[in-house]
Structures are given as structure tokens and as C-alpha cells.
PDB file of N, CA and C in Angstrom:
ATOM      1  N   UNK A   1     144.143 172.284 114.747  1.00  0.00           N
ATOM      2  CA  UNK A   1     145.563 172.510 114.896  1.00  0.00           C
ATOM      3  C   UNK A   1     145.775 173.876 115.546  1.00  0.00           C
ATOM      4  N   UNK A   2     146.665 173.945 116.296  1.00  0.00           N
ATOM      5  CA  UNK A   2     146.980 175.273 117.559  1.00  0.00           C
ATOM      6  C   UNK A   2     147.822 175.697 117.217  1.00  0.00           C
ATOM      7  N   UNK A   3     148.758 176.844 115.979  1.00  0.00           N
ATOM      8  CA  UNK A   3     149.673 177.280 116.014  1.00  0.00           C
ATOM      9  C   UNK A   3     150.059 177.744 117.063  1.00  0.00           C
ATOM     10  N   UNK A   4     149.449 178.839 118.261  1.00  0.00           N
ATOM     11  CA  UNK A   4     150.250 179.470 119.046  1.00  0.00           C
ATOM     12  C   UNK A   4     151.199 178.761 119.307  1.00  0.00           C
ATOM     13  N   UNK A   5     151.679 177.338 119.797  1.00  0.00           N
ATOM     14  CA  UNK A   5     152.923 176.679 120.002  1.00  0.00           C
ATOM     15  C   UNK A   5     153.446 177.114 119.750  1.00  0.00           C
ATOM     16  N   UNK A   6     153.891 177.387 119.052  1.00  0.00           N
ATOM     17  CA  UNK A   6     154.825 177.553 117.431  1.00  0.00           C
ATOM     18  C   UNK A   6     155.724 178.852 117.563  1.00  0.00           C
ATOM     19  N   UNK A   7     157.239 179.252 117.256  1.00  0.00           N
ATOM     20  CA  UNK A   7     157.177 180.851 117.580  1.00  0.00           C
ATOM     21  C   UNK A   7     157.777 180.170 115.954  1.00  0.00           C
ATOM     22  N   UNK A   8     157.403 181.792 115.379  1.00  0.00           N
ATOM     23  CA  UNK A   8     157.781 182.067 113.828  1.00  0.00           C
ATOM     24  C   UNK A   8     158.807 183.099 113.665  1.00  0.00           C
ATOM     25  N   UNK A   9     159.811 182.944 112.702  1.00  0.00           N
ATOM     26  CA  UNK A   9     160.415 183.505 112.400  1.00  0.00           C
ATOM     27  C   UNK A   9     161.279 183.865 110.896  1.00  0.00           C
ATOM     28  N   UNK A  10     161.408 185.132 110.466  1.00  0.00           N
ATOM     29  CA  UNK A  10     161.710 185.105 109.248  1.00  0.00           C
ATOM     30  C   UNK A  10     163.135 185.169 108.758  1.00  0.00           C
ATOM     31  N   UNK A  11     164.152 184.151 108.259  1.00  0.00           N
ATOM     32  CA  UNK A  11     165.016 184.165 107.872  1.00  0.00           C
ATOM     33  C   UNK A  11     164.824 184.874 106.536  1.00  0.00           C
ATOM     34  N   UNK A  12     166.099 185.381 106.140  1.00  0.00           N
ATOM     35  CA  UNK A  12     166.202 185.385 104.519  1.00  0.00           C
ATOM     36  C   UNK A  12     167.151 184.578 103.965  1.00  0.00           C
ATOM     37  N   UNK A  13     167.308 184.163 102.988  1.00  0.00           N
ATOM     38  CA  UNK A  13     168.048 182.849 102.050  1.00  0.00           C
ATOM     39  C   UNK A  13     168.889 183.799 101.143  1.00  0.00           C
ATOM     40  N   UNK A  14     170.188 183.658 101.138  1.00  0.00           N
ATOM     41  CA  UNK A  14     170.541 184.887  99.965  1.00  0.00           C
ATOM     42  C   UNK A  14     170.574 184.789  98.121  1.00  0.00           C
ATOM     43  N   UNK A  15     169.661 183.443  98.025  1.00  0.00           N
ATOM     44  CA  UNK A  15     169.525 183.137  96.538  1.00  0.00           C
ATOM     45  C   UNK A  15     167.965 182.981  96.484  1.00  0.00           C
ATOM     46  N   UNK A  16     167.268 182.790  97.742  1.00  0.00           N
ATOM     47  CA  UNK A  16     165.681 182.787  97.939  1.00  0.00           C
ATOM     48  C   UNK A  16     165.127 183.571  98.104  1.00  0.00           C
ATOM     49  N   UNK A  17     165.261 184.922  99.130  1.00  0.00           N
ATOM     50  CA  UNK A  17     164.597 185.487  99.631  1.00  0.00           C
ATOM     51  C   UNK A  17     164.330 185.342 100.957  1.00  0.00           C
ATOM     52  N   UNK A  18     163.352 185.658 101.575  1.00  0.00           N
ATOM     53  CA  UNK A  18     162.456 185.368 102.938  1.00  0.00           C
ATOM     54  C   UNK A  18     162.292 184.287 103.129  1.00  0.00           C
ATOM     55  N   UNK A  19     161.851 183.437 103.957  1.00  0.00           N
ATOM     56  CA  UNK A  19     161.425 182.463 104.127  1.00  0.00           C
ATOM     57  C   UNK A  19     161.062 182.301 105.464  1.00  0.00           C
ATOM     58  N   UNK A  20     159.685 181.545 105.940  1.00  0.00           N
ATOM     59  CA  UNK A  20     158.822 181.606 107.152  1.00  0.00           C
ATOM     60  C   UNK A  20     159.256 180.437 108.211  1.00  0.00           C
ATOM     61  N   UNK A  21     159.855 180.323 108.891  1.00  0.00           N
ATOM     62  CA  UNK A  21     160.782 179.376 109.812  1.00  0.00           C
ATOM     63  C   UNK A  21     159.453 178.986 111.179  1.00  0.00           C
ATOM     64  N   UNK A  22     159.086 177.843 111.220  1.00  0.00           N
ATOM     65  CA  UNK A  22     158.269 177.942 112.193  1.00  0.00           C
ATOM     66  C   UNK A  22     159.148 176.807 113.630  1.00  0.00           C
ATOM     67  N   UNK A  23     158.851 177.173 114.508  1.00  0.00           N
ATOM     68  CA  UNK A  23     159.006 176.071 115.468  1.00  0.00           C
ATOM     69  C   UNK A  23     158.618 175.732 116.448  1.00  0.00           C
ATOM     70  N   UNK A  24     158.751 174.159 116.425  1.00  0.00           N
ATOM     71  CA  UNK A  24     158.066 173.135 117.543  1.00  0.00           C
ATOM     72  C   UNK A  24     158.466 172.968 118.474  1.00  0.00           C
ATOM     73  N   UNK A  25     158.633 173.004 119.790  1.00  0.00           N
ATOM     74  CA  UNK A  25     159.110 172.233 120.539  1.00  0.00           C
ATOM     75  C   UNK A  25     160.207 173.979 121.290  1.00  0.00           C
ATOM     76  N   UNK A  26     161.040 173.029 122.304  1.00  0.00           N
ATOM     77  CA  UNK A  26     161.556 174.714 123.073  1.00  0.00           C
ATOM     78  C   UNK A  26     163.047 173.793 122.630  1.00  0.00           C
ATOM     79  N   UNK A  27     163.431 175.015 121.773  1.00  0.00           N
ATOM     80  CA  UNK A  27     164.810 175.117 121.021  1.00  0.00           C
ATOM     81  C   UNK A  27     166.101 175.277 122.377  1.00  0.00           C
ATOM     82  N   UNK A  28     165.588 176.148 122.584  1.00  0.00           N
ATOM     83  CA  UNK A  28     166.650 176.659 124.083  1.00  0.00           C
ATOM     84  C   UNK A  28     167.044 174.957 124.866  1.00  0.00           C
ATOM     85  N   UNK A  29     166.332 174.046 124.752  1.00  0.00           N
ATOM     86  CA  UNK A  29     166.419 173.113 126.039  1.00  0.00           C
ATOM     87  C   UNK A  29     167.193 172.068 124.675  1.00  0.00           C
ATOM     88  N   UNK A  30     166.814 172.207 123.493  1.00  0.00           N
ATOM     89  CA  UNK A  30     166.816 171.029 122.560  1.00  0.00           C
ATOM     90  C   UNK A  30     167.883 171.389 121.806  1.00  0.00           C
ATOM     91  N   UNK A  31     168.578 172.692 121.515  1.00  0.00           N
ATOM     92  CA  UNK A  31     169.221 173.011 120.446  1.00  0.00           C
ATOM     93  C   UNK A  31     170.387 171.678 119.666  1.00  0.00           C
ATOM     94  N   UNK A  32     170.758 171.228 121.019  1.00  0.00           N
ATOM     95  CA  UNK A  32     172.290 170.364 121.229  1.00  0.00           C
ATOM     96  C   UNK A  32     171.266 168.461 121.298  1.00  0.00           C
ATOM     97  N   UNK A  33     170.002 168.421 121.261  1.00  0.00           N
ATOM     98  CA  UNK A  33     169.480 167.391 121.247  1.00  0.00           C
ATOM     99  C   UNK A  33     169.436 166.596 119.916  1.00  0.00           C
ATOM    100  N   UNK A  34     167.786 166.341 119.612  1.00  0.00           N
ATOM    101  CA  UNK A  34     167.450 165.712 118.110  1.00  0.00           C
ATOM    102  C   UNK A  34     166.754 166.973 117.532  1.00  0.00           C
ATOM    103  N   UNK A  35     167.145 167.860 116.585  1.00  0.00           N
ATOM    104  CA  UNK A  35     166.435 168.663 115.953  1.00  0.00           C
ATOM    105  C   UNK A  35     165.996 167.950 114.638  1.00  0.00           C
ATOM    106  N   UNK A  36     165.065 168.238 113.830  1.00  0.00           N
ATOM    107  CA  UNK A  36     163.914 167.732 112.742  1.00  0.00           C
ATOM    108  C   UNK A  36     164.069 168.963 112.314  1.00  0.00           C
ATOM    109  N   UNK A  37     164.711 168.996 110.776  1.00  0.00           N
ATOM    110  CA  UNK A  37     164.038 169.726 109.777  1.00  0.00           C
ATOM    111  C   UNK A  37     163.342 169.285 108.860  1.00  0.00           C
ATOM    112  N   UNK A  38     162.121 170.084 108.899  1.00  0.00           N
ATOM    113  CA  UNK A  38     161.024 169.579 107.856  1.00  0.00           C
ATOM    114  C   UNK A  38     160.894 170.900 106.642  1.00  0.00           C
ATOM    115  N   UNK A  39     160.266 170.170 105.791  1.00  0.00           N
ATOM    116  CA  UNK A  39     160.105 170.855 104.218  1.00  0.00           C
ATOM    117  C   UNK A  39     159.262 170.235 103.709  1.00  0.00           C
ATOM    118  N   UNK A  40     157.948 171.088 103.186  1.00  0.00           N
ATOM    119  CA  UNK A  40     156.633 170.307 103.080  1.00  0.00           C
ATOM    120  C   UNK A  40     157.183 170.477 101.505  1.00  0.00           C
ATOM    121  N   UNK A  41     156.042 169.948 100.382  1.00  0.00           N
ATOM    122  CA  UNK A  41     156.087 169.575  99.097  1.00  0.00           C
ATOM    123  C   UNK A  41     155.456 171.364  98.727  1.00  0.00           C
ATOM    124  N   UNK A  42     155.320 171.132  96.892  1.00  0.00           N
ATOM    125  CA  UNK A  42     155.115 172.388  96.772  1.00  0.00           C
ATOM    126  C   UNK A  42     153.954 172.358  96.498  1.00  0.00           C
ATOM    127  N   UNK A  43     153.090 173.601  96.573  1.00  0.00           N
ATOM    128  CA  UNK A  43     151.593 173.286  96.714  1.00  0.00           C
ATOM    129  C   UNK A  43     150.749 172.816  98.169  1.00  0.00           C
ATOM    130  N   UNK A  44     151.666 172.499  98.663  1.00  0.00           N
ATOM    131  CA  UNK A  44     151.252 172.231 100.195  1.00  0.00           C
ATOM    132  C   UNK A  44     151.765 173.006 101.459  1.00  0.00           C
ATOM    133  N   UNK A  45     151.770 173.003 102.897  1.00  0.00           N
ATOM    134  CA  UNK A  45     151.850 173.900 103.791  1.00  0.00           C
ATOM    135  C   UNK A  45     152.654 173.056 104.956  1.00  0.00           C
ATOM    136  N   UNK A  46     153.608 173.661 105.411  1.00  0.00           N
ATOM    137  CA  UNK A  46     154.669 173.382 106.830  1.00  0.00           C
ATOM    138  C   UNK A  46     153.216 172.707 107.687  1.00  0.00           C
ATOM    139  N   UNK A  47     151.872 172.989 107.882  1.00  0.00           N
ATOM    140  CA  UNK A  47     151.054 172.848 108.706  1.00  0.00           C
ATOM    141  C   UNK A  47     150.902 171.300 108.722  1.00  0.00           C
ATOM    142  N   UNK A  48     151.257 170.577 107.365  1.00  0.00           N
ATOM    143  CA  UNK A  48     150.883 169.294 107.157  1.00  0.00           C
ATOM    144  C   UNK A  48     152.004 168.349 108.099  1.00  0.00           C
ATOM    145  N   UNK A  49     153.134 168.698 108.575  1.00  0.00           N
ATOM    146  CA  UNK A  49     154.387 168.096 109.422  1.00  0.00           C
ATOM    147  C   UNK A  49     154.040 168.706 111.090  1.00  0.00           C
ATOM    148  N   UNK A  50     153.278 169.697 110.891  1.00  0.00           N
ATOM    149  CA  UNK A  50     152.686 170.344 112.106  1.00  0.00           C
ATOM    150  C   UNK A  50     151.589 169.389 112.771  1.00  0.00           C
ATOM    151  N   UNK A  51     151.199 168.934 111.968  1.00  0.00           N
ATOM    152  CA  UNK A  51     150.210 167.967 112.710  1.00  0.00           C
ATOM    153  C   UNK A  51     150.710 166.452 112.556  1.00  0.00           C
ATOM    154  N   UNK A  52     151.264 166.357 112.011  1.00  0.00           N
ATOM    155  CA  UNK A  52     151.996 165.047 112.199  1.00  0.00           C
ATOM    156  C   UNK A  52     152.664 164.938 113.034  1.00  0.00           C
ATOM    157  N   UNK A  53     153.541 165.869 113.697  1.00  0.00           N
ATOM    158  CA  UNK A  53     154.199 165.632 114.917  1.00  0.00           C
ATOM    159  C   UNK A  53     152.893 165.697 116.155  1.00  0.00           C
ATOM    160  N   UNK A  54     152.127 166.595 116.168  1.00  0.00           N
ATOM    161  CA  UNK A  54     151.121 166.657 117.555  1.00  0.00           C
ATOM    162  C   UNK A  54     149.818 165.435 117.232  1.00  0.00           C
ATOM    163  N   UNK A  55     150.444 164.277 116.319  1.00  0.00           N
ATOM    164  CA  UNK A  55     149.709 163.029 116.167  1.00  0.00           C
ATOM    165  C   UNK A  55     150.002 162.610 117.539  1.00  0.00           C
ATOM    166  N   UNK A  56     149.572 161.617 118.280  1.00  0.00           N
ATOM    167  CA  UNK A  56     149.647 160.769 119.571  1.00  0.00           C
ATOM    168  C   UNK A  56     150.599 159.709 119.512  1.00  0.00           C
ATOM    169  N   UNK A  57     150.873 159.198 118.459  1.00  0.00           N
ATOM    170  CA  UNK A  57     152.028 158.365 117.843  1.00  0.00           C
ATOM    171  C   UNK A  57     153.182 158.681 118.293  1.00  0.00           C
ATOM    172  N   UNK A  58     153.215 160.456 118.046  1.00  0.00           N
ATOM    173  CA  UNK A  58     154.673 161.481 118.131  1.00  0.00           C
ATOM    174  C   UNK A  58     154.554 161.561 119.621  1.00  0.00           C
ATOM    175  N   UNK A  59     154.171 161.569 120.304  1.00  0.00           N
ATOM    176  CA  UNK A  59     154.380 162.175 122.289  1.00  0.00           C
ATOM    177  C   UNK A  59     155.502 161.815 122.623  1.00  0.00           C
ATOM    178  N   UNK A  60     155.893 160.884 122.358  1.00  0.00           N
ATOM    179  CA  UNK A  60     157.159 160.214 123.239  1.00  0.00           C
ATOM    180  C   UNK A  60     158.731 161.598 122.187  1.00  0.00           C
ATOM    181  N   UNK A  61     158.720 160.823 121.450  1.00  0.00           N
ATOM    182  CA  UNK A  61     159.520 161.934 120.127  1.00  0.00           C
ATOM    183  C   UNK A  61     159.469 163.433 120.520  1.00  0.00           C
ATOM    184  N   UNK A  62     158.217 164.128 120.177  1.00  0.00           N
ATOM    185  CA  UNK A  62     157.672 165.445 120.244  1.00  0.00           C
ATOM    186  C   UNK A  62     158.506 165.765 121.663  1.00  0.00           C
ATOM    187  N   UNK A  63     158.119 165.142 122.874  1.00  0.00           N
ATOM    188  CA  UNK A  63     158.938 165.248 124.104  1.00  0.00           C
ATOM    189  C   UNK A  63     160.670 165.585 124.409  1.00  0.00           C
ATOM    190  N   UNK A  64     161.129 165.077 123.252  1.00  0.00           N
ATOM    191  CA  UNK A  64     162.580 164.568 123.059  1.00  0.00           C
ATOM    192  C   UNK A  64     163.366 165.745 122.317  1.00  0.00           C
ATOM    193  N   UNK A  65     162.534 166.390 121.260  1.00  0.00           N
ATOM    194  CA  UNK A  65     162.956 166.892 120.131  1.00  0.00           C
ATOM    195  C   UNK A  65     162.255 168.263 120.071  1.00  0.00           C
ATOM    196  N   UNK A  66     162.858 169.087 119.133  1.00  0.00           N
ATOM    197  CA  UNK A  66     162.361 169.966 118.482  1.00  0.00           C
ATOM    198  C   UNK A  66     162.474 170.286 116.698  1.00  0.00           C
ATOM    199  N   UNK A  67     161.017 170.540 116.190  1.00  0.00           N
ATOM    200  CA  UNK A  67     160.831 170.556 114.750  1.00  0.00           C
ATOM    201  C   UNK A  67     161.082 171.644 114.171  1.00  0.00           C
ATOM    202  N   UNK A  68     161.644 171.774 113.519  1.00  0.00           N
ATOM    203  CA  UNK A  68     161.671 173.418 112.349  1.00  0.00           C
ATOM    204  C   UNK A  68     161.366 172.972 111.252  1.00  0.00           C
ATOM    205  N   UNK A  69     160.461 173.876 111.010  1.00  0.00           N
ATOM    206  CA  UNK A  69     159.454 173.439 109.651  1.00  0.00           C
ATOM    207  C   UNK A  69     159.655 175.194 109.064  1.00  0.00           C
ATOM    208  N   UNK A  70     160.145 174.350 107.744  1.00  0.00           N
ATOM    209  CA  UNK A  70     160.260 175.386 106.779  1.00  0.00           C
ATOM    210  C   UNK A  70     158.792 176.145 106.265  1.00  0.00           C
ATOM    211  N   UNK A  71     158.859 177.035 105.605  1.00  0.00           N
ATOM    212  CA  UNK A  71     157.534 177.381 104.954  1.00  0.00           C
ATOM    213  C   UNK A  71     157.954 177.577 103.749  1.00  0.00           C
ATOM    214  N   UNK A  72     157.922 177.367 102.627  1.00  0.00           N
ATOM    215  CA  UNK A  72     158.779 177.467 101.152  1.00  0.00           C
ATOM    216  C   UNK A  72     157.903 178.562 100.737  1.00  0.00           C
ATOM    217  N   UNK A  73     158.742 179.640  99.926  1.00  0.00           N
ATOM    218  CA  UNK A  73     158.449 181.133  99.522  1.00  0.00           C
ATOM    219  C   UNK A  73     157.206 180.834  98.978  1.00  0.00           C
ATOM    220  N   UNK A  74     156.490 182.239  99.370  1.00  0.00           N
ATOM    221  CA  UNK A  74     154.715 181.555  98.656  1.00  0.00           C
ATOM    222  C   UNK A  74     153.340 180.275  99.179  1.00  0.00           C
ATOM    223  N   UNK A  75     154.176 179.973  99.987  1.00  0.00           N
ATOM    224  CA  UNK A  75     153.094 178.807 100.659  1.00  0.00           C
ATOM    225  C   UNK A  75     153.170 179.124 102.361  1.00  0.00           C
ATOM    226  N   UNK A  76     153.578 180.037 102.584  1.00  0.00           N
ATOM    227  CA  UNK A  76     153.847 180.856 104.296  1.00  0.00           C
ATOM    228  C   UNK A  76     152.310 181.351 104.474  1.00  0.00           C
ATOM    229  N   UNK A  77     151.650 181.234 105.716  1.00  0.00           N
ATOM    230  CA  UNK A  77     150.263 181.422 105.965  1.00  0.00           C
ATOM    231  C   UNK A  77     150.143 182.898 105.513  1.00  0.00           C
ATOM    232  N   UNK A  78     149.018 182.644 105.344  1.00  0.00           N
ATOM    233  CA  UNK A  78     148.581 184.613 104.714  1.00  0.00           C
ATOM    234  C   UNK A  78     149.705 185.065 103.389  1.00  0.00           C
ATOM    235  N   UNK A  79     150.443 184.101 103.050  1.00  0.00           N
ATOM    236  CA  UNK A  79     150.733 184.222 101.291  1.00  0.00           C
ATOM    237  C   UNK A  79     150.368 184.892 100.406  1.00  0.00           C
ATOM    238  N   UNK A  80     150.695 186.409 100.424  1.00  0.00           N
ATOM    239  CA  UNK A  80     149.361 186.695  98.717  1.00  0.00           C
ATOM    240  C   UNK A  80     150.655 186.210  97.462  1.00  0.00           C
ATOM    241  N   UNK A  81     149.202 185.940  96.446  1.00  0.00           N
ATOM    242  CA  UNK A  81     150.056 185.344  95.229  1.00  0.00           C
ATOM    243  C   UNK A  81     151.384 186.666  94.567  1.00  0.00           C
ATOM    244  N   UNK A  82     152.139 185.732  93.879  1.00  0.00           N
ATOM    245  CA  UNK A  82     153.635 186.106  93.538  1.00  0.00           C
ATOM    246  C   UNK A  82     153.539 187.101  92.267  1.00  0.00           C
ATOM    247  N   UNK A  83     154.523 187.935  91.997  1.00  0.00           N
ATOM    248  CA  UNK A  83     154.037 188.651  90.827  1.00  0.00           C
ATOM    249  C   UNK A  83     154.307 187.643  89.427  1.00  0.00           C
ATOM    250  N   UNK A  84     153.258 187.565  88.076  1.00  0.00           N
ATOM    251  CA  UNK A  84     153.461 186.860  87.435  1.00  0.00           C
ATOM    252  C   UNK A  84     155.003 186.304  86.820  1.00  0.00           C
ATOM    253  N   UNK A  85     155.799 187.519  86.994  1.00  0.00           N
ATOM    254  CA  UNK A  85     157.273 187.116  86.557  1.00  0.00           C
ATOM    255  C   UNK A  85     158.299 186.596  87.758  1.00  0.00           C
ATOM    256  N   UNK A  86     157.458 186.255  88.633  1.00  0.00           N
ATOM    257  CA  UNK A  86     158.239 185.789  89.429  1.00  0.00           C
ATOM    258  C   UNK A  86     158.650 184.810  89.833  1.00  0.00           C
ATOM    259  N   UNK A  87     159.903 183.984  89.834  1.00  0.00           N
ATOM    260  CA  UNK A  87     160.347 182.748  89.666  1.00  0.00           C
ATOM    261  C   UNK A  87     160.558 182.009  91.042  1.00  0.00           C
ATOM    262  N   UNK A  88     159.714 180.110  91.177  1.00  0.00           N
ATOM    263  CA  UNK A  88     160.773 179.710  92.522  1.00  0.00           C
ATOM    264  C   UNK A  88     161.498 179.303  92.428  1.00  0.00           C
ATOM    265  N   UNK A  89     162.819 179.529  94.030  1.00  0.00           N
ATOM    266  CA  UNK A  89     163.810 179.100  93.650  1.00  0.00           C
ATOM    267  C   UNK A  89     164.129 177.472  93.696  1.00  0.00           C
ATOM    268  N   UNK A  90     165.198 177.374  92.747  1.00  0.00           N
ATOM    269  CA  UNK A  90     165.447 175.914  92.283  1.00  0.00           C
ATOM    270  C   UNK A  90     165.570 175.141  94.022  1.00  0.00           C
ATOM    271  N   UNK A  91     165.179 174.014  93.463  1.00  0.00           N
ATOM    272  CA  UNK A  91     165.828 172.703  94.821  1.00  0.00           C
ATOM    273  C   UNK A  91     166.816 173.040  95.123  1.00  0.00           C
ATOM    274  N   UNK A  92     167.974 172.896  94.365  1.00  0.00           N
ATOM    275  CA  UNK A  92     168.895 173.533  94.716  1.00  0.00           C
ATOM    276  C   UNK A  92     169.770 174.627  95.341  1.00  0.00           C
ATOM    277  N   UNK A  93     169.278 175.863  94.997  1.00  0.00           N
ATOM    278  CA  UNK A  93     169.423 176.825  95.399  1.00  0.00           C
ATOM    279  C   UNK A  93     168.455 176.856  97.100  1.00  0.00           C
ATOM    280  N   UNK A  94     167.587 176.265  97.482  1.00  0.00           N
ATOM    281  CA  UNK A  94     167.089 176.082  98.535  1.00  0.00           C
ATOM    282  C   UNK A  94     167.477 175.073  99.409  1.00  0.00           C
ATOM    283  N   UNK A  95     167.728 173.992  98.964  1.00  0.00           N
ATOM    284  CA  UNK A  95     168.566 173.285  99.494  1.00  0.00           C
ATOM    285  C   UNK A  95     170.271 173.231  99.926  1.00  0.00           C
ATOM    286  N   UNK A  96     170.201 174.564  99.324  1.00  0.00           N
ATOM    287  CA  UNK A  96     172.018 174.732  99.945  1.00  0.00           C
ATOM    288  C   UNK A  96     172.196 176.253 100.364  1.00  0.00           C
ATOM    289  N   UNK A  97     170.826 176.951 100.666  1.00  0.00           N
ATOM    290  CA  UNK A  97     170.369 178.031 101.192  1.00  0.00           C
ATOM    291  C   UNK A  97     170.076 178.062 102.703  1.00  0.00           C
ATOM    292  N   UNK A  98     169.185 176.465 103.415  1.00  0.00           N
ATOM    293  CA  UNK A  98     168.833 176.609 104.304  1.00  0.00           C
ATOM    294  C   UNK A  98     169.946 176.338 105.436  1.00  0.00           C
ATOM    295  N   UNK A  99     170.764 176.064 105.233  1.00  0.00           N
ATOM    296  CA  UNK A  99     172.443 176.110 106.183  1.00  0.00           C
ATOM    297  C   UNK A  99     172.110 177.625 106.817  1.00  0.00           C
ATOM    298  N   UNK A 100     171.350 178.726 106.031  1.00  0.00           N
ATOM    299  CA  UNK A 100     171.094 180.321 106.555  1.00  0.00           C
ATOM    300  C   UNK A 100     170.627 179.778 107.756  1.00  0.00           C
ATOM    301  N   UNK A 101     169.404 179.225 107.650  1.00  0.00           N
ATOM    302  CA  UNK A 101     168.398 178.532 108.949  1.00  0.00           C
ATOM    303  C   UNK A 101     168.776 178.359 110.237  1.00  0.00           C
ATOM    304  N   UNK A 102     169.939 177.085 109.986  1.00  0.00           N
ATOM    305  CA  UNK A 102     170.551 176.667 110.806  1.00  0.00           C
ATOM    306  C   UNK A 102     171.473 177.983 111.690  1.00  0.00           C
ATOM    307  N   UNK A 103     172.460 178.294 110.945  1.00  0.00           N
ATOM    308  CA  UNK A 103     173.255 179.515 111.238  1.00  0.00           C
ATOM    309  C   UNK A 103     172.535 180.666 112.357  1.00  0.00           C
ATOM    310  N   UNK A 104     171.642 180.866 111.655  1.00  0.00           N
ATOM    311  CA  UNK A 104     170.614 181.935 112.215  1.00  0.00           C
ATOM    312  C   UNK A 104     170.288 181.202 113.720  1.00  0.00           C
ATOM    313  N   UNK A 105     169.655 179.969 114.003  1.00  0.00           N
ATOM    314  CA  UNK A 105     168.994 179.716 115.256  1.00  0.00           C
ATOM    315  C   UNK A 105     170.075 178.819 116.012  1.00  0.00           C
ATOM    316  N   UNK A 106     171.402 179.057 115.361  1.00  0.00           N
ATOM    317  CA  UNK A 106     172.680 178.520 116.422  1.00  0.00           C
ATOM    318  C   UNK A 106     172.560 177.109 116.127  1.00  0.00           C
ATOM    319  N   UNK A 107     172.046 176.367 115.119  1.00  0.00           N
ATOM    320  CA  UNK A 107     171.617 174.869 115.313  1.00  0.00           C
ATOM    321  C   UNK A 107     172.999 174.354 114.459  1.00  0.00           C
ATOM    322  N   UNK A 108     173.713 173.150 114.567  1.00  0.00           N
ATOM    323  CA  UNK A 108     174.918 172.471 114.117  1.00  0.00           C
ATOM    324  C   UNK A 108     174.753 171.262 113.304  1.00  0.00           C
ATOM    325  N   UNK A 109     173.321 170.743 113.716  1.00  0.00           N
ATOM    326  CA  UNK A 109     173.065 169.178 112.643  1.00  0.00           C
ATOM    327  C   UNK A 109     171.602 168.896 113.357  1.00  0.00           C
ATOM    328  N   UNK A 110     170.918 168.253 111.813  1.00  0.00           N
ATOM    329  CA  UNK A 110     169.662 168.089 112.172  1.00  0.00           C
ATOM    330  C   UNK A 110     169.142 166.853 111.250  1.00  0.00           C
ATOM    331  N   UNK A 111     168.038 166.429 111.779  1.00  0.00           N
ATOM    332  CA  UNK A 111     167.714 165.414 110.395  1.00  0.00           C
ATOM    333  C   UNK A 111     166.754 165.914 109.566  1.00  0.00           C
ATOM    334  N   UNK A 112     166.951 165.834 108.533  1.00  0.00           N
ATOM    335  CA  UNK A 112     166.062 166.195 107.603  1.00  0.00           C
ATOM    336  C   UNK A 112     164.933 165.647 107.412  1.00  0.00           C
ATOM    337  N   UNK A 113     163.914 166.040 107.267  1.00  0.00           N
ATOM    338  CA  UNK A 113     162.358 165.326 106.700  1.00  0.00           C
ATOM    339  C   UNK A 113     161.879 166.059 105.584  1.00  0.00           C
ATOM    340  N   UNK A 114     161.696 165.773 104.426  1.00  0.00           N
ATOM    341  CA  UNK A 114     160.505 166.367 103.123  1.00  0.00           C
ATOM    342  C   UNK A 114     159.505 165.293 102.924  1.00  0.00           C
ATOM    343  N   UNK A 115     158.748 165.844 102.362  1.00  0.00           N
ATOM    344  CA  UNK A 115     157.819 164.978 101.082  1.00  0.00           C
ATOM    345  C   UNK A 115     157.670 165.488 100.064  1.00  0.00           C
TER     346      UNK A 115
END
């Protein structure tokens, strides 16, 4: 897998914190197209939707679109572990946080993807 694609960027969430914003595809040409937001599971890595799109399946799609793949606090590459009292934030609170995301990279509607 080839991150360089990818440009990264760090939003902050104002009930989360930081959070590692990666993206696929050239935003500039796609913003107003099909954007994909992805959100990997916990315990797992944005990298796993990263290669699912540069599957051979995706070419036609991948072509069309651009992906923003979240990195959820703590699972962002080069991660060091959290201090023991430190809490993640609820589904909730992340899920009505990442509208920051959007806001931030000018984006208006997207489809969502998790696992």
C-alpha cells in the first residue's frame, strides 16, 4: 500500500480533539462530485478502506470520486498509546463532530462508509 497518494491533514473536533483526515483522490476536481466518507472500526486503521478503494474492482469508482478516511483518535499512524485516564470519545460525540471535517475541506454532502 502507497500512502504518498494520500495528502493528510489534521482537523480538530471540538468534543474530540485532533483527528488525522486522510485523502484519496484530487478533492479540488471532486469536491462538488461523489465524495466517500470512511470510518474504520475501533482497533483497526483508515489503511483498511485505503486499500479497498486501490482494489481493481474500485478503478472505475476511484476515477469518479474522492475518499476521506477518517483516522479515529489513537489509531492515526505513528499513534503513541493514550494516557491511562484518558477517555474515547463517544459515537456520538464523533459522529456529530465530523460536520468539523466537512466544514474545514469546503465539502457539502458525502456518503458515508464505516465498519
Amino acid at each position: 500500500m502507497d500512502l504518498s497518494d494520500l495528502s493528510h491533514h489534521v482537523v480538530t473536533l471540538e468534543q474530540c480533539g485532533p483527528v488525522s483526515v486522510y485523502i484519496q483522490g484530487d478533492l479540488d476536481k471532486q469536491r462538488d462530485g461523489t465524495v466517500f466518507l470512511t470510518v474504520h472500526d475501533v482497533g483497526s486503521s483508515f489503511t483498511s478502506w485505503v486499500n479497498w478503494v486501490m482494489d481493481i474492482s474500485m478503478e472505475e469508482i476511484r476515477r469518479r470520486s474522492v475518499f476521506i478516511h477518517i483516522a479515529l483518535p489513537g489509531q492515526e499512524l505513528g499513534a503513541v498509546d493514550r494516557p491511562g485516564d484518558w477517555n474515547f470519545p463517544s459515537m456520538k460525540d464523533l459522529g456529530l463532530n465530523l460536520v468539523t471535517v466537512l466544514d474545514s475541506l469546503r465539502i457539502q454532502r458525502v456518503v458515508g462508509l464505516g465498519d
